[in-house]
N, C-alpha and C. Protein backbone atom coordinates (compact mmCIF):
# COMPACT_ATOMS: atom_id res chain seq x y z
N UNK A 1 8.29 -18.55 12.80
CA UNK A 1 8.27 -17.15 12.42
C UNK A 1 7.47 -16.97 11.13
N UNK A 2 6.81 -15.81 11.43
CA UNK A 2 6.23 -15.50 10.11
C UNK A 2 6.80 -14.17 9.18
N UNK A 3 6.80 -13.87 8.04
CA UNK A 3 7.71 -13.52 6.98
C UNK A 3 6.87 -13.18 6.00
N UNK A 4 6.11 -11.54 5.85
CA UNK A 4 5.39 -10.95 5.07
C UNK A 4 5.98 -10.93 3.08
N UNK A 5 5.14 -11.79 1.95
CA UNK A 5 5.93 -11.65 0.71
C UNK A 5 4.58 -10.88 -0.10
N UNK A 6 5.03 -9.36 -0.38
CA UNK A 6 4.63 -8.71 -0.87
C UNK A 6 4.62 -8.61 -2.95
N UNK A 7 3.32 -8.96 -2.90
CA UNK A 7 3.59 -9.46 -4.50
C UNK A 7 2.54 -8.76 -5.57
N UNK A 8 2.87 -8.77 -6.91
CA UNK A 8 1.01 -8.66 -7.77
C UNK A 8 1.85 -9.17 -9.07
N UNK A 9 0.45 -10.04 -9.32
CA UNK A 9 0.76 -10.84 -10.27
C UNK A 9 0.70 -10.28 -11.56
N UNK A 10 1.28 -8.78 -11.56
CA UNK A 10 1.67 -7.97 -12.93
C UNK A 10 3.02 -8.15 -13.25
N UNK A 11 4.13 -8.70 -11.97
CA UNK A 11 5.08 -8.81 -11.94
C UNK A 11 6.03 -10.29 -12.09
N UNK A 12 5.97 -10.30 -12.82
CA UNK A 12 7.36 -12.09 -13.19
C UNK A 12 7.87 -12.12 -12.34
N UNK A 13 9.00 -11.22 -12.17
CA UNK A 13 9.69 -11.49 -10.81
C UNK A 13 9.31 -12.22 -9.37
N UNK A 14 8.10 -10.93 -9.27
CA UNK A 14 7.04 -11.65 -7.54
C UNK A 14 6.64 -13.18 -8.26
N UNK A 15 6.57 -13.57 -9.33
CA UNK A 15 5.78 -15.09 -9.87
C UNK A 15 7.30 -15.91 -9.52
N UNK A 16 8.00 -15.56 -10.12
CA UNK A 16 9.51 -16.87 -9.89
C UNK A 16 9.90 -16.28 -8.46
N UNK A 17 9.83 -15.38 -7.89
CA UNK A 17 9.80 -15.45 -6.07
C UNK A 17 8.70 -16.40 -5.65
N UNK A 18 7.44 -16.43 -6.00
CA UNK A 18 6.11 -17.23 -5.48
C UNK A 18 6.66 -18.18 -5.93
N UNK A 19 6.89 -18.95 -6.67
CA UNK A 19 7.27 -20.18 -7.48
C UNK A 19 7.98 -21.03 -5.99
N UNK A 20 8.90 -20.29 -5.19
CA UNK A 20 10.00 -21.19 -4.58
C UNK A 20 10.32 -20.39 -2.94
N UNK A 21 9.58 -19.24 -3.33
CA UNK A 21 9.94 -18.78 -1.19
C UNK A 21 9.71 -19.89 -0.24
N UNK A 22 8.40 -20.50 -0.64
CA UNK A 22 7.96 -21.14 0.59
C UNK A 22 9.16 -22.74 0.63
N UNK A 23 9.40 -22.96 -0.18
CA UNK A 23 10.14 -24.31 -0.11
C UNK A 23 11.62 -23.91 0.17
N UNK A 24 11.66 -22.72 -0.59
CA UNK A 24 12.99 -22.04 -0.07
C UNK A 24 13.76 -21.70 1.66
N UNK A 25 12.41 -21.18 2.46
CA UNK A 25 12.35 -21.14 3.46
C UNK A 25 11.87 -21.97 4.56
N UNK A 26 11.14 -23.34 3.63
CA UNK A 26 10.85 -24.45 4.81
C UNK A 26 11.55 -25.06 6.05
N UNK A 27 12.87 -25.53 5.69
CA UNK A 27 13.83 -25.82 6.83
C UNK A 27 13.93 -25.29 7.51
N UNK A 28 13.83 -23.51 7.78
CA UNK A 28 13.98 -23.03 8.43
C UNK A 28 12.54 -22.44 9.88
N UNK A 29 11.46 -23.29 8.88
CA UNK A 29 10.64 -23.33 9.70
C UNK A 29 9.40 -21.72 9.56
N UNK A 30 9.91 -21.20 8.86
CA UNK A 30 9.25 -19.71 8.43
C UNK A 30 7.60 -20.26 7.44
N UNK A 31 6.84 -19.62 8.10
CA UNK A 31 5.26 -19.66 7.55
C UNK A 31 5.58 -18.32 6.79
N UNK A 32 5.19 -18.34 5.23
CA UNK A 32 4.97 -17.03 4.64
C UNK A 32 4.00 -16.08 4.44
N UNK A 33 3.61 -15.06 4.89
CA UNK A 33 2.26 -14.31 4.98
C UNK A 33 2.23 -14.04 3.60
N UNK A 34 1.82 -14.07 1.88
CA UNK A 34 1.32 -13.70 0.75
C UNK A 34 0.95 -12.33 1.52
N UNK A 35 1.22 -10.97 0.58
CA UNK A 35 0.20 -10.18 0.79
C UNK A 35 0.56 -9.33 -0.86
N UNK A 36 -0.85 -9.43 -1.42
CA UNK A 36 -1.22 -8.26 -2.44
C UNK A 36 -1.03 -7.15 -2.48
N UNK A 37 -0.20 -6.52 -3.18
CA UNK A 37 -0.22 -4.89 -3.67
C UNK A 37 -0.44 -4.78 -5.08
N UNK A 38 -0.95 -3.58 -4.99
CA UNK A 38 -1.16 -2.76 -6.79
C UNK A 38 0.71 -2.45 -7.06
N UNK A 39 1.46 -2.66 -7.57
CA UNK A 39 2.54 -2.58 -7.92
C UNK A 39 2.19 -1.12 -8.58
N UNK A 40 1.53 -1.12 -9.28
CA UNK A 40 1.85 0.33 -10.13
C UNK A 40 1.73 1.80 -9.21
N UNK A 41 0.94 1.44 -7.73
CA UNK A 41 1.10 2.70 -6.69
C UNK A 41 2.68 2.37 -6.22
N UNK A 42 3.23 2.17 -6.37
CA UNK A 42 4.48 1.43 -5.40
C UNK A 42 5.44 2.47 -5.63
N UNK A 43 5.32 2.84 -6.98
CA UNK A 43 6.48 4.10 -7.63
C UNK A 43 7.04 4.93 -6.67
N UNK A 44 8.07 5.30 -6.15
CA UNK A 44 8.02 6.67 -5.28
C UNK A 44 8.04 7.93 -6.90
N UNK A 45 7.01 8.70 -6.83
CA UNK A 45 6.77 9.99 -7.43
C UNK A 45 8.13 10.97 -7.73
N UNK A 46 9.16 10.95 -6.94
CA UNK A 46 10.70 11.18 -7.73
C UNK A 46 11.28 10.20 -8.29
N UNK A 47 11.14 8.98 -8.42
CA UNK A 47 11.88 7.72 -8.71
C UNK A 47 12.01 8.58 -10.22
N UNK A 48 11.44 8.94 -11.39
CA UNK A 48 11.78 9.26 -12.33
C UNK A 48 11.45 8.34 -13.28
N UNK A 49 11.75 8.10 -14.09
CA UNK A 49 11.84 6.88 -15.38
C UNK A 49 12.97 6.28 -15.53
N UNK A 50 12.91 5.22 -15.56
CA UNK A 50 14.59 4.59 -15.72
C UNK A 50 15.33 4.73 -17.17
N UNK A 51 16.51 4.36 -17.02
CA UNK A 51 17.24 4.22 -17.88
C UNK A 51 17.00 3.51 -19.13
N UNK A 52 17.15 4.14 -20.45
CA UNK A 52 16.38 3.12 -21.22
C UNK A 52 18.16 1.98 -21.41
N UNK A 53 17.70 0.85 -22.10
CA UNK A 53 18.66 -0.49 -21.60
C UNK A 53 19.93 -0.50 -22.70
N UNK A 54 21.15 -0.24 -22.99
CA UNK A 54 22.06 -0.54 -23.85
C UNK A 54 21.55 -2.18 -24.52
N UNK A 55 22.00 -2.35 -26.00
CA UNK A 55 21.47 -3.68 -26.32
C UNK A 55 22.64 -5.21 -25.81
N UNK A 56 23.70 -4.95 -25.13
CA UNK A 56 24.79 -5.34 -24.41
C UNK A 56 23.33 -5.67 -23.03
N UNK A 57 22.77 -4.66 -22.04
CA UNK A 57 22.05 -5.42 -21.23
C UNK A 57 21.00 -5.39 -21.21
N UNK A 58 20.23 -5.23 -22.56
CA UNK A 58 18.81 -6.07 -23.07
C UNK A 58 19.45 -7.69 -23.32
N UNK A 59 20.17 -8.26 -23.86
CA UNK A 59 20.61 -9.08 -23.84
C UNK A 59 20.62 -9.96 -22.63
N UNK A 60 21.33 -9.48 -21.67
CA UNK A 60 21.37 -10.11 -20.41
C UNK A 60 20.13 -10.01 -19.62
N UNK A 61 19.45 -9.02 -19.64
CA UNK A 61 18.14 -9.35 -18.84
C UNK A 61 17.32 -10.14 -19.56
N UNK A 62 16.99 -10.43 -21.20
CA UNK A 62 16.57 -11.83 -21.53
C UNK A 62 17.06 -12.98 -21.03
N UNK A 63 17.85 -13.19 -21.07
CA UNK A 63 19.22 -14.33 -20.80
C UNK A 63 18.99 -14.47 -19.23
N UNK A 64 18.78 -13.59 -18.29
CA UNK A 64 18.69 -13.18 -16.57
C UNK A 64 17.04 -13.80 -16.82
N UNK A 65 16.56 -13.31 -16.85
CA UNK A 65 14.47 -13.79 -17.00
C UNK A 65 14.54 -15.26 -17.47
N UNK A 66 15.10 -15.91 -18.62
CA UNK A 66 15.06 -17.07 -18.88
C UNK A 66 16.15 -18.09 -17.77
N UNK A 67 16.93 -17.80 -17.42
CA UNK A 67 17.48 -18.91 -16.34
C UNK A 67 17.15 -18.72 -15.11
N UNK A 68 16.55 -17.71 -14.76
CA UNK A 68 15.63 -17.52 -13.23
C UNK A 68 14.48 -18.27 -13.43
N UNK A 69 13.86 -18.47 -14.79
CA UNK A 69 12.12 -19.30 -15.22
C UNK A 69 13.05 -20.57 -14.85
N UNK A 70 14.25 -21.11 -15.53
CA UNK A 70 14.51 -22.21 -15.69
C UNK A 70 14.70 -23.46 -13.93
N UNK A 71 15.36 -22.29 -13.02
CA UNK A 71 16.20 -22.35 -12.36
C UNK A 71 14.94 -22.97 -10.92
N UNK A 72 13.93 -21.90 -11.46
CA UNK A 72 12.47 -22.10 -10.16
C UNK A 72 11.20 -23.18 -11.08
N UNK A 73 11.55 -23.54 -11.98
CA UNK A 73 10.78 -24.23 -12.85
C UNK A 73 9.15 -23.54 -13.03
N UNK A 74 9.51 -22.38 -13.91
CA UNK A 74 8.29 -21.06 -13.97
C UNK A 74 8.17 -21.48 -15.13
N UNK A 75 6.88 -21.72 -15.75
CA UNK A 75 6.77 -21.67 -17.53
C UNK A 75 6.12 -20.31 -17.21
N UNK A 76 6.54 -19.98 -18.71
CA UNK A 76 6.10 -18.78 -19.19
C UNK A 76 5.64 -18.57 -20.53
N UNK A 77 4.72 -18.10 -20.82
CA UNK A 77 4.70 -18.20 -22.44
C UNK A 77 4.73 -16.70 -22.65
N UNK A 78 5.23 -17.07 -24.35
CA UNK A 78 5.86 -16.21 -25.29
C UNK A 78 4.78 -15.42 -25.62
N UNK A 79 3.55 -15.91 -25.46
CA UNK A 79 2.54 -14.77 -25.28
C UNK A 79 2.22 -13.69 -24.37
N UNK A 80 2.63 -14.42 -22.56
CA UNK A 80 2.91 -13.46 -21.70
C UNK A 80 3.09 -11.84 -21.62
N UNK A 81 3.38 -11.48 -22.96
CA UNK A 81 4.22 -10.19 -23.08
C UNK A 81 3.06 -9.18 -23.51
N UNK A 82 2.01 -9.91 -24.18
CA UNK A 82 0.72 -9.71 -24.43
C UNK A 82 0.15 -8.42 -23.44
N UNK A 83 -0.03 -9.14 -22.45
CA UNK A 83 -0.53 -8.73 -21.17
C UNK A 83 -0.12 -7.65 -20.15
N UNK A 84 0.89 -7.08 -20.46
CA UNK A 84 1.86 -6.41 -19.99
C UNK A 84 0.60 -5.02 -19.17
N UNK A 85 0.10 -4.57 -19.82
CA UNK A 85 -0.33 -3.33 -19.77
C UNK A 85 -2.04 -3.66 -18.44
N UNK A 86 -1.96 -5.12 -18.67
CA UNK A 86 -3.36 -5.97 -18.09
C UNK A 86 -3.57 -5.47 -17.03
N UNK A 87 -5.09 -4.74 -16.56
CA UNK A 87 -4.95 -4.24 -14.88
C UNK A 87 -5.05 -6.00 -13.75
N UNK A 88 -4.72 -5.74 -12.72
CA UNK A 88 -4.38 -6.98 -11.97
C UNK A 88 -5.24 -7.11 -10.94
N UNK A 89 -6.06 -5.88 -11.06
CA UNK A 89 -6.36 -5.57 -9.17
C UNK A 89 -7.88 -6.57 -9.12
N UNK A 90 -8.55 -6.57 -10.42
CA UNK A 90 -9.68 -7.62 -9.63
C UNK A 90 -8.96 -8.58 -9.19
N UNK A 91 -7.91 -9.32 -10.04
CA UNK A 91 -7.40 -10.95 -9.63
C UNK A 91 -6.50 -10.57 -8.41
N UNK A 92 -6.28 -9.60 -7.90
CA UNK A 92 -5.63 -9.30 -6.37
C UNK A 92 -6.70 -9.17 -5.55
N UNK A 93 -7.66 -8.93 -5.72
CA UNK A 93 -8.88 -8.48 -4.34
C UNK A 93 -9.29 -9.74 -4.61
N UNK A 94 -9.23 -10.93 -5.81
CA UNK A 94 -9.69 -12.35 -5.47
C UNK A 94 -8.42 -12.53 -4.51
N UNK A 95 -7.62 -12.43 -4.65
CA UNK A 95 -6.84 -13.52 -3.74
C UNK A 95 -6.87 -13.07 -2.44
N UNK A 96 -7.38 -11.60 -2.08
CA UNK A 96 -8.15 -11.38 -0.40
C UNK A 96 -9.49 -12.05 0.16
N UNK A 97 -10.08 -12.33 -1.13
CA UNK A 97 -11.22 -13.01 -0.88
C UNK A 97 -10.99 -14.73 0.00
N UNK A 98 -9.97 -15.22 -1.22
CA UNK A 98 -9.53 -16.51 -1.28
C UNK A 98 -8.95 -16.44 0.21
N UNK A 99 -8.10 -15.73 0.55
CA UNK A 99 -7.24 -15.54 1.83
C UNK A 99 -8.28 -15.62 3.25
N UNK A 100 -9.24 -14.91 3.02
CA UNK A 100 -10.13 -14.93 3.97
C UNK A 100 -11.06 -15.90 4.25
N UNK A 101 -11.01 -16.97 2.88
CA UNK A 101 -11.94 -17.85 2.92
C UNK A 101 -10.98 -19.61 2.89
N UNK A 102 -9.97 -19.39 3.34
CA UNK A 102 -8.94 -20.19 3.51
C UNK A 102 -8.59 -21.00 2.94
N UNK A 103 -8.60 -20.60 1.51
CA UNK A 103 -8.13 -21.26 -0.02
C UNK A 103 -7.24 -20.31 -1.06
N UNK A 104 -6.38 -19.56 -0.23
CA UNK A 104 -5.82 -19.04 -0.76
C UNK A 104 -4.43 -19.92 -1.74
N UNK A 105 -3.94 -20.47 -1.15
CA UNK A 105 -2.90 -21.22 -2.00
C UNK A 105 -3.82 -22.24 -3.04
N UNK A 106 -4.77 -22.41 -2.88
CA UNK A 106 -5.39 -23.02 -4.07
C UNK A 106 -5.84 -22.40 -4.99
N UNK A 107 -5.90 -20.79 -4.87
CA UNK A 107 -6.07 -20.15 -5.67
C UNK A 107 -5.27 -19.34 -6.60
N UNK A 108 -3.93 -18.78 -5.42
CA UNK A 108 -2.65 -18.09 -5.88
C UNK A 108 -1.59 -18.56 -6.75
N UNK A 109 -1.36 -19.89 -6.89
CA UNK A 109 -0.65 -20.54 -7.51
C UNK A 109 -1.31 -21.03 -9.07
N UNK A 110 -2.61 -21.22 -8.97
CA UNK A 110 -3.03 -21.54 -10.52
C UNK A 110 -3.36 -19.74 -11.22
N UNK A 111 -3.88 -18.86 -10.12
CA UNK A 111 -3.51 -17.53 -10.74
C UNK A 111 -2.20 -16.88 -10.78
N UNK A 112 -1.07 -17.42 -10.58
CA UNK A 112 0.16 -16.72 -11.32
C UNK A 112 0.26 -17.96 -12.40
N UNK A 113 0.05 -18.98 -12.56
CA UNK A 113 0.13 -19.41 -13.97
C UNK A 113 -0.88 -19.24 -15.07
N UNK A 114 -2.07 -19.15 -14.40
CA UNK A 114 -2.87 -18.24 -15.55
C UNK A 114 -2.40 -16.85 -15.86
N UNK A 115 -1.73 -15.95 -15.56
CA UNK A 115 -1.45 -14.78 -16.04
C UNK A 115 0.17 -15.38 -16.69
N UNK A 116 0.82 -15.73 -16.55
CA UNK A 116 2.37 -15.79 -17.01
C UNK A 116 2.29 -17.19 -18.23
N UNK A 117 2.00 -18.56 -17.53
CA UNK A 117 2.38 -19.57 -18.24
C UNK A 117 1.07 -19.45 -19.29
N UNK A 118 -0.11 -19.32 -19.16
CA UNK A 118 -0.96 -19.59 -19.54
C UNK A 118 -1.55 -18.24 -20.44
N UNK A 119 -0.70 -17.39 -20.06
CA UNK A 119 -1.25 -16.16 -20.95
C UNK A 119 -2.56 -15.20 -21.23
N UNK A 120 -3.27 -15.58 -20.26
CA UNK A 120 -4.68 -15.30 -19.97
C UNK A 120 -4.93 -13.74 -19.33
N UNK A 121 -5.81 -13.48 -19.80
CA UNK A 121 -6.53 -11.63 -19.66
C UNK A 121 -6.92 -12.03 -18.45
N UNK A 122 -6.31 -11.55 -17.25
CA UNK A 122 -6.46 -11.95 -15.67
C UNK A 122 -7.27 -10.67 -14.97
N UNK A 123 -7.93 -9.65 -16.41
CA UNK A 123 -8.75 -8.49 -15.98
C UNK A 123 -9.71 -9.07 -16.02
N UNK A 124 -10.23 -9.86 -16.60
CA UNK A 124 -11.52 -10.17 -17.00
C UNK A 124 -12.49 -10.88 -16.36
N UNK A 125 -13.36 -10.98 -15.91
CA UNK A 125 -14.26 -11.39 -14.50
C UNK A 125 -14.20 -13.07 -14.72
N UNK A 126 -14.26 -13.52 -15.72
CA UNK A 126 -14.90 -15.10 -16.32
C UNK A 126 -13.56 -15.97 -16.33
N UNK A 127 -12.08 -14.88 -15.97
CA UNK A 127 -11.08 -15.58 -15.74
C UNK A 127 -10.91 -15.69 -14.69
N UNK A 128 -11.32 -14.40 -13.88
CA UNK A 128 -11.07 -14.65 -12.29
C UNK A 128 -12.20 -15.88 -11.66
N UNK A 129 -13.36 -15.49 -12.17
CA UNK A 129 -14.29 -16.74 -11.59
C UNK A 129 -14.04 -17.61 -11.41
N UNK A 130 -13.33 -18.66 -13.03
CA UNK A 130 -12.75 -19.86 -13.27
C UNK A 130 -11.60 -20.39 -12.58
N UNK A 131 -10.80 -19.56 -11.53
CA UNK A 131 -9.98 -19.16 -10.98
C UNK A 131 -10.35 -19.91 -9.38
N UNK A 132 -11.29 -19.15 -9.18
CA UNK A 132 -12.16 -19.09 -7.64
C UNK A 132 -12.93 -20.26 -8.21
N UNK A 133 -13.40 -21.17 -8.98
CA UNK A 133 -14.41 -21.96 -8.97
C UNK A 133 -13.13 -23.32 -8.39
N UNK A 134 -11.85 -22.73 -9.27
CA UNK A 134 -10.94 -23.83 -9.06
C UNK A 134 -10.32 -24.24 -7.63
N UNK A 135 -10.65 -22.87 -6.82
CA UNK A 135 -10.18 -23.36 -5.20
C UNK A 135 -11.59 -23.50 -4.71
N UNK A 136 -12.70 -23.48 -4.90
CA UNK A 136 -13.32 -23.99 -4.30
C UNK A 136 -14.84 -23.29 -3.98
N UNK A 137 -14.64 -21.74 -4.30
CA UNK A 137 -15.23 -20.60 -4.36
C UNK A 137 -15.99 -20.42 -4.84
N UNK A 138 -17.57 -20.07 -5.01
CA UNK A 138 -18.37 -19.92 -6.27
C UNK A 138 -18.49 -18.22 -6.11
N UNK A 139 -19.54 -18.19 -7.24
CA UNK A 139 -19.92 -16.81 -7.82
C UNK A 139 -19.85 -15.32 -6.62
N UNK A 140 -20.11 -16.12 -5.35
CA UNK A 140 -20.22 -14.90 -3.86
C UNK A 140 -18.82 -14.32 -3.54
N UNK A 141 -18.05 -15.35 -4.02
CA UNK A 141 -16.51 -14.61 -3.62
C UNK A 141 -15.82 -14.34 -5.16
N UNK A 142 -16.52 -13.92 -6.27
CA UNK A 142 -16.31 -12.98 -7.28
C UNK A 142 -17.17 -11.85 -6.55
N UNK A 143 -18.17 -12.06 -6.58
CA UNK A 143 -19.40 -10.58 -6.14
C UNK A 143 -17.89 -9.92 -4.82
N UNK A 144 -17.80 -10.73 -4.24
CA UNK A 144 -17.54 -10.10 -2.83
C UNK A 144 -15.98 -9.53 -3.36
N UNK A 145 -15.14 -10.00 -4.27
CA UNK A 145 -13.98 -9.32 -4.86
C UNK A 145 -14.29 -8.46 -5.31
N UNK A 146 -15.59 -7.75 -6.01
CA UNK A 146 -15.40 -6.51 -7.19
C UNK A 146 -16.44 -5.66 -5.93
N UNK A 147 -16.41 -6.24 -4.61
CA UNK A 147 -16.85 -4.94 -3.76
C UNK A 147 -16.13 -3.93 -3.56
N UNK A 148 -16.80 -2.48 -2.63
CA UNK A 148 -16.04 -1.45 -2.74
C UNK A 148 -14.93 -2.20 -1.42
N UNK A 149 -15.61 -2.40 -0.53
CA UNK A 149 -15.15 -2.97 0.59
C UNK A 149 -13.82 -3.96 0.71
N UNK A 150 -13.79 -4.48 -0.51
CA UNK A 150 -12.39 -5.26 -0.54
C UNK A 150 -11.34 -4.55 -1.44
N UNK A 151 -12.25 -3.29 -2.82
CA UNK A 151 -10.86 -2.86 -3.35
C UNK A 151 -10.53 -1.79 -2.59
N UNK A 152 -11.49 -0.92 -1.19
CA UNK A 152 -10.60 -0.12 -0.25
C UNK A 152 -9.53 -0.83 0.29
N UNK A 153 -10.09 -2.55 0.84
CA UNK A 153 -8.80 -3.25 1.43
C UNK A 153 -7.27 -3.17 0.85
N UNK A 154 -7.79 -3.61 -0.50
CA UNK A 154 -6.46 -3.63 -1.07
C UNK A 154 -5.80 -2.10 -1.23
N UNK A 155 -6.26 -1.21 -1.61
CA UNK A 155 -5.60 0.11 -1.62
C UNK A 155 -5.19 0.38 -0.06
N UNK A 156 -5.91 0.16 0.72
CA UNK A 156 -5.10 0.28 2.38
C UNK A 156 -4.13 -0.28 2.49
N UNK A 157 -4.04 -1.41 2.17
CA UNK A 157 -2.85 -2.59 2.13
C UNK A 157 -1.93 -2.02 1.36
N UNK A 158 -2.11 -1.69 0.01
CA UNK A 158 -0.92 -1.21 -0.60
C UNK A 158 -0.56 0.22 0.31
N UNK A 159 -1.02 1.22 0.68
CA UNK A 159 -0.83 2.29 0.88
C UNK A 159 0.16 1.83 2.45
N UNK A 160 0.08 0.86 3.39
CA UNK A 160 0.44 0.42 4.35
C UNK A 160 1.60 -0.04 3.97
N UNK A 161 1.79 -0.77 2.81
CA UNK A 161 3.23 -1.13 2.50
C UNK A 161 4.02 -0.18 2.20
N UNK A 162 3.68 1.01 1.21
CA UNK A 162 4.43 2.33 0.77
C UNK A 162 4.79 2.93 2.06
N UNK A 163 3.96 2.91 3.36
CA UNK A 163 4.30 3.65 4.76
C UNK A 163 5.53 2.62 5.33
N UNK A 164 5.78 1.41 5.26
CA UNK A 164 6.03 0.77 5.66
C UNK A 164 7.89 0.54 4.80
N UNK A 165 7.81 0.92 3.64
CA UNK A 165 8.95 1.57 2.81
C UNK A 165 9.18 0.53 1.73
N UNK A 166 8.10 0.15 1.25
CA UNK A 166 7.85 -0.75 -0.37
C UNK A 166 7.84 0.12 -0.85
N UNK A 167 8.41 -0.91 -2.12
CA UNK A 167 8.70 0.38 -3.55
C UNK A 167 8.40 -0.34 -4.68
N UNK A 168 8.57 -1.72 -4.49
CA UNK A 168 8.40 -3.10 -5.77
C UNK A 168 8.55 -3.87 -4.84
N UNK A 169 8.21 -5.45 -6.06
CA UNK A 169 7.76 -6.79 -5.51
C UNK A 169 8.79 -7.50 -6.56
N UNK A 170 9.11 -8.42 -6.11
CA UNK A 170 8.33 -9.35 -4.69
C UNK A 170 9.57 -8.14 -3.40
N UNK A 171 8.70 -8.00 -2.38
CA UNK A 171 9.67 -7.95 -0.88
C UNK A 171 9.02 -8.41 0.13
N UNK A 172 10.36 -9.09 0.93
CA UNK A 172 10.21 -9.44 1.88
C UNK A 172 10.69 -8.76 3.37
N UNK A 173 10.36 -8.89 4.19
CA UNK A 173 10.61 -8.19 5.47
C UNK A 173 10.82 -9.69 6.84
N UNK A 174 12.48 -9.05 7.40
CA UNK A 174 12.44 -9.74 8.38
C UNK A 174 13.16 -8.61 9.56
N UNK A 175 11.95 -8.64 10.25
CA UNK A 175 11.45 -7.93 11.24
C UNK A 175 11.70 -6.27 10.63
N UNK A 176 12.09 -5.35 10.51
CA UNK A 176 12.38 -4.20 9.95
C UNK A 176 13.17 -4.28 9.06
N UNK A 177 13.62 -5.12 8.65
CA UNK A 177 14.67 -5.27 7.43
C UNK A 177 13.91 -5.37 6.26
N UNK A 178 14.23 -4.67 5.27
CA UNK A 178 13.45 -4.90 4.09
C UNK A 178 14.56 -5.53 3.17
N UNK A 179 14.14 -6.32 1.95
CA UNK A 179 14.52 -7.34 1.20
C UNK A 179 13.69 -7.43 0.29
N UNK A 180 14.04 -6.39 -1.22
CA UNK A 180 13.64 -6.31 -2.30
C UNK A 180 14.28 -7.32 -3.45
N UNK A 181 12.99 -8.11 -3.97
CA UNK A 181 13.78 -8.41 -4.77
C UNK A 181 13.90 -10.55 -5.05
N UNK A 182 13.25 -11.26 -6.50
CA UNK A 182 13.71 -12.25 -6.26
C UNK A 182 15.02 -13.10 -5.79
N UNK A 183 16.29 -12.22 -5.87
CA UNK A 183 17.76 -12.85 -6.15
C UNK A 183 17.84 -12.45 -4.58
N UNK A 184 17.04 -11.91 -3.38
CA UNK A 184 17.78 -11.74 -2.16
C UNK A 184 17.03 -12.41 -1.13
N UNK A 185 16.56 -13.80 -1.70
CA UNK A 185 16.00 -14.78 -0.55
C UNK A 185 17.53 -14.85 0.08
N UNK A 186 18.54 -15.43 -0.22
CA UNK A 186 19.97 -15.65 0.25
C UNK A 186 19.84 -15.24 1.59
N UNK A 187 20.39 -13.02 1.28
CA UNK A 187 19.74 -12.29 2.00
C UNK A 187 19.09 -12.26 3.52
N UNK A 188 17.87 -12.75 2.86
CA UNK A 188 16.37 -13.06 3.62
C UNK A 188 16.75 -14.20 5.01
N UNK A 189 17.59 -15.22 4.05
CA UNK A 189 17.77 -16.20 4.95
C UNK A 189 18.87 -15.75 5.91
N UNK A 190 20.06 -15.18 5.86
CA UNK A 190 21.04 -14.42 6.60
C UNK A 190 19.97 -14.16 7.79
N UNK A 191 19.52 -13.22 7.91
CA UNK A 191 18.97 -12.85 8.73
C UNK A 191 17.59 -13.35 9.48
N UNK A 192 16.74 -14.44 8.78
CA UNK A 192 16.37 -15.09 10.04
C UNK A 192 16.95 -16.42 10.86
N UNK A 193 18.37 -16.64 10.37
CA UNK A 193 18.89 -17.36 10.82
C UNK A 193 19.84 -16.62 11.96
N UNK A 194 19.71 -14.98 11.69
CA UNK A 194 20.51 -14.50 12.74
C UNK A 194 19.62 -14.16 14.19
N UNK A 195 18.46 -13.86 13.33
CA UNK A 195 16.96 -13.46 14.42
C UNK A 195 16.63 -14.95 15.35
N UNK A 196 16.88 -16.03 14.72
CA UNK A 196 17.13 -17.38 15.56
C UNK A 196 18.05 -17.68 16.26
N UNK A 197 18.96 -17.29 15.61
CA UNK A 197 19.52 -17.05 17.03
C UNK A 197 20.12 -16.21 18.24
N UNK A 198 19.70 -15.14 17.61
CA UNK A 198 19.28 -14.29 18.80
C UNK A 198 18.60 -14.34 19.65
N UNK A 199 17.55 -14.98 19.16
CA UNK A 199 16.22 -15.60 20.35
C UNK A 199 16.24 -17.07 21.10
């Protein structure tokens, strides 16, 4: 079975989900489809602004972020925080490039540690290059990422997930079930172990 994980590497969370889905879900035999979204279209337009945090659970979501890094073995640096505001979408239309050119996991995994562990401006063309030179890619699949043709892809793609009832990353989907969220692989697994055996 295959098992769509909707991610952008603006998000920690989708990085310590990437860190461990696939090993998470090996036994069970599940191939994971990676797929890129712009996280920042994802908003639903009433969602509102959230709650700002009591310092009781600012506390715990430090404390929650550091034993989830610990737990999936995610470094992160203390610079990370840097970056916050960083647009993502060239280093997402690389990893459609990479995907299409069948080096995507050689590419996706050293680009969520260049943006998180490594702290690196993942807007910047000479990071994404170094990126793509590292799976295997030269200069044609940068050109071919900053086409119009691949950032329509990715805006279709995201706009397909929002139809599809994404809201944030990481999610996963088994078969119409949606599953937001690093802490609900558990979840995830419930149910393709129920879809197995149903079939």
């Amino acid at each position: 079975m295959k098992i769509p994980f909707y991610y952008d590497y603006a998000c920690p969370w989708a990085y310590f989900g990437s860190c461990r889905v696939e090993a998470y879900f090996q036994d069970l035999g599940v191939e994971i489809d990676f797929r890129p979204v712009i996280l920042a279209k994802l908003k639903e337009p009433a969602a509102g602004k959230g709650p700002e945090l009591g310092e009781r659970k600012k506390r715990n979501y430090v404390g929650d972020f550091k034993h989830w890094a610990e737990l999936v073995g995610a470094e992160v640096s203390p610079d990370a925080i840097k970056h916050l505001k960083t647009d993502p979408r060239l280093l997402l239309r690389a990893a459609l490039v990479a995907k299409d050119e069948g080096r995507f996991r050689e590419f996706h995994y050293p680009a969520y540690r260049a943006r998180w562990a490594e702290a690196r401006d993942i807007s910047q063309p000479d990071v994404v290059r170094g990126l793509l030179e590292g799976a295997g890619l030269g200069e044609a699949a940068l050109e071919r990422a900053r086409s119009d043709e691949i950032g329509q892809r990715l805006e279709q793609d995201t706009q397909l997930a929002i139809a599809r009832g994404v809201f944030g990353v990481p999610t996963l989907f088994v078969g119409d079930e949606l599953f937001w969220g690093n802490d609900r692989f558990e979840l995830v697994r419930h149910y393709l172990q129920k879809a197995a055996g149903a079939g």
